[in-house]
Structures are given as structure tokens and as C-alpha cells.
C-alpha atoms as a PDB file:
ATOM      1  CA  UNK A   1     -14.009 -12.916 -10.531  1.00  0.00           C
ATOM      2  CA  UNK A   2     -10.671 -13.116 -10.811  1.00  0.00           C
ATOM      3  CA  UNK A   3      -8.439 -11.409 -13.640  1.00  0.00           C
ATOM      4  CA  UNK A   4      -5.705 -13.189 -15.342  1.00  0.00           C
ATOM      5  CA  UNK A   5      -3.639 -11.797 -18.250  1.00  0.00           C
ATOM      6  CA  UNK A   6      -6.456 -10.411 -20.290  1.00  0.00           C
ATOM      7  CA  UNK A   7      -9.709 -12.634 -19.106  1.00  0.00           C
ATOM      8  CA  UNK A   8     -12.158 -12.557 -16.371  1.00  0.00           C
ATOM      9  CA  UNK A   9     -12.500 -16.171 -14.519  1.00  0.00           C
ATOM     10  CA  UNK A  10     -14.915 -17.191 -11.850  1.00  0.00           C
ATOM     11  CA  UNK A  11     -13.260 -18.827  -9.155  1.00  0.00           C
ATOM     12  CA  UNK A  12     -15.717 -21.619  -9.356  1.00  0.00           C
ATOM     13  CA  UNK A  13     -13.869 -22.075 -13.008  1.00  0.00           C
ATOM     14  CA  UNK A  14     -11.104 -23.006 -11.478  1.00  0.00           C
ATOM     15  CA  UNK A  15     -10.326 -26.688 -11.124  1.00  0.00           C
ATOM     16  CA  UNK A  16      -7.614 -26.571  -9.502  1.00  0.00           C
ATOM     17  CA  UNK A  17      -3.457 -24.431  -9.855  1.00  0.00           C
ATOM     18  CA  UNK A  18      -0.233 -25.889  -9.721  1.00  0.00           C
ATOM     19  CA  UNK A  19       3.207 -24.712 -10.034  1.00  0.00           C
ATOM     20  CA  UNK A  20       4.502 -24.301 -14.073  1.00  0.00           C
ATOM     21  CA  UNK A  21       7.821 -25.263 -14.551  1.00  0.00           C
ATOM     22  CA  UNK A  22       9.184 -23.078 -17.970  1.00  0.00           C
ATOM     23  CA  UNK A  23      12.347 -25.878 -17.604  1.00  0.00           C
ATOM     24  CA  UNK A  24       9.956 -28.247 -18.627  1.00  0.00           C
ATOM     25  CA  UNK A  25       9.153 -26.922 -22.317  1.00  0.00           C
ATOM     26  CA  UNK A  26      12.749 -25.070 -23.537  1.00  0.00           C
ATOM     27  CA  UNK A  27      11.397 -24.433 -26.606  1.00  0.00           C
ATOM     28  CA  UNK A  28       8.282 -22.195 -25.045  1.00  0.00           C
ATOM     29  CA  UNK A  29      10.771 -18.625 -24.038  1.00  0.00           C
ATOM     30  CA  UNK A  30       7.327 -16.105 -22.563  1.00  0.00           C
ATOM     31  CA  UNK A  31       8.298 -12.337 -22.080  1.00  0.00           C
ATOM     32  CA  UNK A  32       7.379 -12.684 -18.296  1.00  0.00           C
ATOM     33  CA  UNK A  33       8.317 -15.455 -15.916  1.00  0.00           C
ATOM     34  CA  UNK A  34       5.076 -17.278 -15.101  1.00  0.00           C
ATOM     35  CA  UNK A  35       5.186 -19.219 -12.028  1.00  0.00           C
ATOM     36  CA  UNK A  36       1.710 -21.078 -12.314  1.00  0.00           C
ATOM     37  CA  UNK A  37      -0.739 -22.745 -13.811  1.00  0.00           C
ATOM     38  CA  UNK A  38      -4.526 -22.819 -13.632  1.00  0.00           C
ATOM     39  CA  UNK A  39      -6.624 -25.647 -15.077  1.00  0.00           C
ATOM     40  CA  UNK A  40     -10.137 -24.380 -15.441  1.00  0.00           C
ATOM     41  CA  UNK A  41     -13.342 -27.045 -15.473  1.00  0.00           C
ATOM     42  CA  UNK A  42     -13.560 -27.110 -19.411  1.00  0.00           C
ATOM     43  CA  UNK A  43      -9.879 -27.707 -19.592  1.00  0.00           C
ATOM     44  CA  UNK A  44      -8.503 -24.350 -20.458  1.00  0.00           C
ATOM     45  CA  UNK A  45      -5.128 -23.662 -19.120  1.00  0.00           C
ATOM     46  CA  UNK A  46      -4.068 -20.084 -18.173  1.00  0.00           C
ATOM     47  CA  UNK A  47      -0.117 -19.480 -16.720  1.00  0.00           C
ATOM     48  CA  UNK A  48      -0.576 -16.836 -14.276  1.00  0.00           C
ATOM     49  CA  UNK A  49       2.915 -14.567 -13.196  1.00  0.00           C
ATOM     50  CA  UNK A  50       1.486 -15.671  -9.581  1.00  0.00           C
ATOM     51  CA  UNK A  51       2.295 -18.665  -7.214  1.00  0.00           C
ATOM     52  CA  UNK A  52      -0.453 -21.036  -6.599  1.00  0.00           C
ATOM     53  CA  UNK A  53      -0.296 -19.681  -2.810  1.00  0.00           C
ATOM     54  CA  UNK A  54      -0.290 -16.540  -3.933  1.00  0.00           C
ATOM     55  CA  UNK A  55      -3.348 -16.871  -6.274  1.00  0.00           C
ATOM     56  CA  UNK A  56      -5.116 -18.975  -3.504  1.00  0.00           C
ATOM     57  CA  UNK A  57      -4.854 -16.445  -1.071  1.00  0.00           C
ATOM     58  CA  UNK A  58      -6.015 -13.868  -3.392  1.00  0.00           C
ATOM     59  CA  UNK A  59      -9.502 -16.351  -4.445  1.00  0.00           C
ATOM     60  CA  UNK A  60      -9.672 -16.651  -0.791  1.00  0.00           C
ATOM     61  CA  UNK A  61      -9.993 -12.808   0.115  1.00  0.00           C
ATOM     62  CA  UNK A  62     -12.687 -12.589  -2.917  1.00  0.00           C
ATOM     63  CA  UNK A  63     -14.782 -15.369  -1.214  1.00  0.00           C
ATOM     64  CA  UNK A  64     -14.621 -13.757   2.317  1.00  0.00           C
ATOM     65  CA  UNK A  65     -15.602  -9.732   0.976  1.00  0.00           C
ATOM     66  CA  UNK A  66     -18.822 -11.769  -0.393  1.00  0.00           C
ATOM     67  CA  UNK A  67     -21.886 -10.903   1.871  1.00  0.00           C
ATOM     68  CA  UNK A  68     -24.985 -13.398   2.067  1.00  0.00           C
END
């Protein structure tokens, strides 16, 4: 599980992240700078105050703690 903002996601969610542009939409002025974007299976979009490396790397570590 991964926590963003306020909600829990599964990583297998997650369809894929890209990078969110705030230039893009100047009439949309967040309190903190978000820096992506994550586009879950049932088309929900979260901004996350991560980079998509960053929050790739950090779904990565969760997959290798888990023990089979």
C-alpha cells in the first residue's frame, strides 16, 4: 500500500505516473507544488508532491520487503 495525500492505494491500482505540469492549467494555484501524477485502473487521478522516479522507487522497495 502506498499512501498519497490522505488515501491508501495498492500498487497494483496504479496504472501507470507521469510528470504533472501546474503550467499546464494556470487557473488550478495548489498550496504545495505537486510534481506528479498517478492514473489509477478505474481512472482516478491523484497528484502526488513526488517525482514519478521517486514514487517508482518507493513502489519498488514495497514489492521487494514482500516475503512469499
Amino acid at each position: 500500500m502506498q499512501a498519497i495525500g490522505k488515501r491508501l492505494v495498492s500498487s497494483e491500482q496504479v496504472a501507470f505516473v507521469e510528470p504533472f505540469d501546474s503550467a499546464s492549467n494556470p487557473e488550478f494555484r495548489p498550496e504545495k507544488e505537486f510534481k506528479g501524477r498517478v492514473i489509477l485502473l478505474d481512472r482516478d487521478i491523484l497528484l502526488t508532491e513526488q517525482t514519478p522516479s521517486e514514487f517508482a522507487a518507493e513502489i519498488s522497495s514495497c514489492f521487494s520487503r514482500v516475503t512469499m
